[in-house]
N, C-alpha and C. Protein backbone atom coordinates (compact mmCIF):
# COMPACT_ATOMS: atom_id res chain seq x y z
N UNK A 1 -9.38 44.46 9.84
CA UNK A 1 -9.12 45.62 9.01
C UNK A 1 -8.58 46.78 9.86
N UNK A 2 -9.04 46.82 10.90
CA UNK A 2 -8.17 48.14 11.90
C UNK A 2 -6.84 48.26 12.67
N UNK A 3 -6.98 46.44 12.54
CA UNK A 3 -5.60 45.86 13.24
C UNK A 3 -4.61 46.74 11.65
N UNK A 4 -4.90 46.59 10.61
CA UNK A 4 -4.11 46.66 9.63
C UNK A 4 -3.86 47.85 9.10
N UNK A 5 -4.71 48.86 9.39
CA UNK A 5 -4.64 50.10 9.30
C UNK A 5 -4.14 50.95 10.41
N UNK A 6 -4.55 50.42 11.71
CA UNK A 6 -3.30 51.42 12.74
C UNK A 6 -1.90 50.34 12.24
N UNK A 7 -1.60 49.27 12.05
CA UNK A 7 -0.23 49.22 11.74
C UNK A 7 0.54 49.84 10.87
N UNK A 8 -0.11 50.39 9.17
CA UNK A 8 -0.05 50.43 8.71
C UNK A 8 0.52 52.57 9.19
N UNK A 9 -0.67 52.79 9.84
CA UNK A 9 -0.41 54.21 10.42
C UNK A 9 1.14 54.32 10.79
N UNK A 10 1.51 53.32 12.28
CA UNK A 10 2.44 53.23 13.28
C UNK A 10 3.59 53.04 12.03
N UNK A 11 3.74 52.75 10.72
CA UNK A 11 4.91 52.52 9.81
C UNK A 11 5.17 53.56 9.45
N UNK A 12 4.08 54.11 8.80
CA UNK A 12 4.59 55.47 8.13
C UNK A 12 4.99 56.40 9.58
N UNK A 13 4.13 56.95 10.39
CA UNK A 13 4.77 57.50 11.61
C UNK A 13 6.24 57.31 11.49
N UNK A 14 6.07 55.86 12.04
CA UNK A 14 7.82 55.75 12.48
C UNK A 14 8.82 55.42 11.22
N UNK A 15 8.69 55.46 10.37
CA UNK A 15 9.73 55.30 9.18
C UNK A 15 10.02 56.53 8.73
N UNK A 16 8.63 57.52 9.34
CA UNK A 16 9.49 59.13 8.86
C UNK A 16 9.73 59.81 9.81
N UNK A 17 9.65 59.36 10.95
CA UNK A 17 10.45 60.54 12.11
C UNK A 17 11.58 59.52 12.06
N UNK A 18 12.05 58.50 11.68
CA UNK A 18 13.52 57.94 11.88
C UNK A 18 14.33 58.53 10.91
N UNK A 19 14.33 59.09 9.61
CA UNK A 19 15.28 58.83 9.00
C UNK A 19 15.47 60.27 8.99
N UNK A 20 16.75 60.87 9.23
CA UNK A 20 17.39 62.07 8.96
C UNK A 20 18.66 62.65 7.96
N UNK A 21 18.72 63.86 8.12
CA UNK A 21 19.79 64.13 7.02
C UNK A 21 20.95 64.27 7.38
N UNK A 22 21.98 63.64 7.04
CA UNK A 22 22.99 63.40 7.67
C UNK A 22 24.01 63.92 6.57
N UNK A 23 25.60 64.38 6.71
CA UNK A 23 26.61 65.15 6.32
C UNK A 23 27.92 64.73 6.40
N UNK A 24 28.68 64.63 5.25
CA UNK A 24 30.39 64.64 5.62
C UNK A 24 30.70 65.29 5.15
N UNK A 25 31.38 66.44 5.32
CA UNK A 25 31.98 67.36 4.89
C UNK A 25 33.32 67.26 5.13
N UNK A 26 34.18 68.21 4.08
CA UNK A 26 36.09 68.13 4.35
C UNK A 26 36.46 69.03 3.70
N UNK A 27 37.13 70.41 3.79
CA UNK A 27 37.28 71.70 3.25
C UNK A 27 36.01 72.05 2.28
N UNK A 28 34.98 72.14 2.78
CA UNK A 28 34.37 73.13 2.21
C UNK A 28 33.76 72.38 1.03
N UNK A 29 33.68 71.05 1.04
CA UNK A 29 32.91 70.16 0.12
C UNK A 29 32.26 69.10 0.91
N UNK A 30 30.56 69.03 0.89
CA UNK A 30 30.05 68.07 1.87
C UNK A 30 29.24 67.13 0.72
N UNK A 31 28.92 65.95 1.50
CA UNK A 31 28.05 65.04 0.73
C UNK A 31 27.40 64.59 1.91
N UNK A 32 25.53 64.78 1.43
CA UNK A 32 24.48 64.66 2.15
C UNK A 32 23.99 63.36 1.63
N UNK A 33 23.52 62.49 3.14
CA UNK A 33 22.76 61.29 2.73
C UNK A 33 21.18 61.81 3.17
N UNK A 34 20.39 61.53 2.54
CA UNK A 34 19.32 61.36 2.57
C UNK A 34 18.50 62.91 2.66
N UNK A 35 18.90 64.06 1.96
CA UNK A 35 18.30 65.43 1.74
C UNK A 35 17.92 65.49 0.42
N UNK A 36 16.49 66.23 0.74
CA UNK A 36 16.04 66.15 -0.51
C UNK A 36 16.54 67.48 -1.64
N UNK A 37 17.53 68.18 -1.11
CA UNK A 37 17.92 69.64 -1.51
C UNK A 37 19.03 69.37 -2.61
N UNK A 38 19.32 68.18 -1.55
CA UNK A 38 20.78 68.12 -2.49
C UNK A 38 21.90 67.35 -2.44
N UNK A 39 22.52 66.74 -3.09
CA UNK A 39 23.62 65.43 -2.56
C UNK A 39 25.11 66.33 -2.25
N UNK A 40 25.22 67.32 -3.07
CA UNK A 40 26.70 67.44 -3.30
C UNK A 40 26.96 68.78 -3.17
N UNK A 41 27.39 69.30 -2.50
CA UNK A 41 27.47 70.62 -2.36
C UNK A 41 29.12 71.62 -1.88
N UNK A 42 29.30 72.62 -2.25
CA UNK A 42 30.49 73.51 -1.81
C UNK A 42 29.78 74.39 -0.65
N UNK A 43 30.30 75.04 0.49
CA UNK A 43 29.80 75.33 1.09
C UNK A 43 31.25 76.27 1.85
N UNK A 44 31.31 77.57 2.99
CA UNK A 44 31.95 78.62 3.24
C UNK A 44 32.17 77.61 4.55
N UNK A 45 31.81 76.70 5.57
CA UNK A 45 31.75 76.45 6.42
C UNK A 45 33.09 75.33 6.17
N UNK A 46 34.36 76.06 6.59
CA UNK A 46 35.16 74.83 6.73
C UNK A 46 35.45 73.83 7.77
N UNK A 47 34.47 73.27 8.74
CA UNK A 47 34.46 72.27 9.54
C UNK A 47 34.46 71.31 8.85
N UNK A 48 35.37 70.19 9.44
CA UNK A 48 35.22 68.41 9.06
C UNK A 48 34.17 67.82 10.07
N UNK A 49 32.97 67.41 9.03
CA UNK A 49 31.91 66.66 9.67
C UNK A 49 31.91 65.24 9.19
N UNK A 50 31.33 64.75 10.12
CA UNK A 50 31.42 63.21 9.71
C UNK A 50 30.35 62.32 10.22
N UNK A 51 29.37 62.28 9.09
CA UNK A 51 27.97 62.07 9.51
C UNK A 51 27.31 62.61 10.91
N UNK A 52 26.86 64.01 10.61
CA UNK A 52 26.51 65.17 11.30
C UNK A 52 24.97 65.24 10.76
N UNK A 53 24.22 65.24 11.64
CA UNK A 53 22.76 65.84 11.64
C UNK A 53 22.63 67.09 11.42
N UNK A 54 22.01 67.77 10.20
CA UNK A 54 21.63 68.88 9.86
C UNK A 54 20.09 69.30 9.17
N UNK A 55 20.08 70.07 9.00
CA UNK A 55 18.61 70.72 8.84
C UNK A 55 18.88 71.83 7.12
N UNK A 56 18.26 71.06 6.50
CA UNK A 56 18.35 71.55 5.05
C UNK A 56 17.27 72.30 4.67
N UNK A 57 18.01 73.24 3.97
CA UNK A 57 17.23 74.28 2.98
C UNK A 57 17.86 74.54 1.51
N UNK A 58 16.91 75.58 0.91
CA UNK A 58 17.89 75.51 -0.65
C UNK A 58 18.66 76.79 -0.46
N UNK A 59 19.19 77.31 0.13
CA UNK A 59 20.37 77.83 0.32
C UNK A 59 21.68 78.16 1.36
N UNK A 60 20.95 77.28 2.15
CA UNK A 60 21.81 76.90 3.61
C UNK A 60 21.42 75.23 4.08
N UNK A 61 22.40 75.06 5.31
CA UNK A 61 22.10 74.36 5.93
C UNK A 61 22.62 74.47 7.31
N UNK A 62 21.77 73.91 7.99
CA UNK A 62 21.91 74.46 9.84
C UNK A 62 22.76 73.13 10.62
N UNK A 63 23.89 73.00 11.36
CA UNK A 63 24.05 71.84 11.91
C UNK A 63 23.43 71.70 13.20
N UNK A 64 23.09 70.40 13.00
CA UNK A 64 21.39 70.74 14.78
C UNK A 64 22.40 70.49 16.08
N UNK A 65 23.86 70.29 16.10
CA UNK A 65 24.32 70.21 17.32
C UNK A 65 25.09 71.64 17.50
N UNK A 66 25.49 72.22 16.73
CA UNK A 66 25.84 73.58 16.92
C UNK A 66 25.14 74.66 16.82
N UNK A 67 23.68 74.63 16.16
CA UNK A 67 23.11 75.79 15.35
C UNK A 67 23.90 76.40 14.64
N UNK A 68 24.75 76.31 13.82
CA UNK A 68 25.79 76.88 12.76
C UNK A 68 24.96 76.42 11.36
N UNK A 69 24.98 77.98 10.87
CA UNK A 69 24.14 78.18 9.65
C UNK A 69 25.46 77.96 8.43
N UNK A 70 25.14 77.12 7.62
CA UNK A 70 26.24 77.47 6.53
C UNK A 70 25.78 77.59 4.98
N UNK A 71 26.33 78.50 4.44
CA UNK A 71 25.14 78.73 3.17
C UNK A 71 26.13 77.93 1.89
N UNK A 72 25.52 77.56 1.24
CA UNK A 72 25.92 76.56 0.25
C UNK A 72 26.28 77.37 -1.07
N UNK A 73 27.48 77.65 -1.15
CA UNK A 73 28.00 78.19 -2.73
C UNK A 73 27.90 78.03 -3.55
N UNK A 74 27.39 76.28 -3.92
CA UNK A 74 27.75 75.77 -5.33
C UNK A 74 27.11 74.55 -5.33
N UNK A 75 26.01 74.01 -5.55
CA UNK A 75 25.96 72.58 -5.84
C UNK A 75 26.57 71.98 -6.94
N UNK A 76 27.44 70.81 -6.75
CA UNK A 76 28.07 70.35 -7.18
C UNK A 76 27.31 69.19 -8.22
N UNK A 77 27.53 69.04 -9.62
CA UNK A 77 26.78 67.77 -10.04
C UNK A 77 27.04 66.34 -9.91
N UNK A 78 26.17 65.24 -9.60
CA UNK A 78 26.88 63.70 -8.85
C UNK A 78 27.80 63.46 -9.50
N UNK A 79 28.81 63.10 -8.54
CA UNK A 79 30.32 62.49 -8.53
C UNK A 79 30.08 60.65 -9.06
C-alpha cells in the first residue's frame, strides 16, 4: 500500500511540473496550448512566436524567455 501511494504521489508531482503553457503567435493573434485563461487571443505584442513558454494571467501574458509582458485585447471565440 505505500509502494502505491508514494507512486501514486511521484505522478501527480511529475505530470504537473511537466506540462506548460506554450504559444504561437503571428501579428498580434496567438493560440495557447494548454492555458487555462484562454485558447485564442488578440494581443498588442507583435512578435512571431512559435511554441514559446509563457506565464498566463486574465489580462496579460509574460513570455518567460524575455520577461515581455503583453496584455491581451480581445479573446477571440474557438476557431
Amino acid at each position: 500500500m505505500r509502494k502505491f501511494l508514494s507512486l501514486l504521489f511521484l505522478s501527480i508531482f511529475f505530470n504537473t511540473s511537466a506540462i506548460g503553457v506554450t504559444v504561437n503567435c503571428v501579428g498580434g493573434e496567438c493560440k495557447f496550448n494548454n492555458s487555462y485563461h484562454y485558447k485564442y487571443v488578440k494581443t498588442h505584442c507583435l512578435e512571431n512566436l512559435n511554441f514559446e513558454k509563457v506565464d498566463t494571467d486574465f489580462l496579460y501574458f509574460t513570455i518567460l524567455k524575455t520577461g515581455k509582458k503583453c496584455t491581451v485585447t480581445e479573446i477571440i471565440e474557438e476557431k
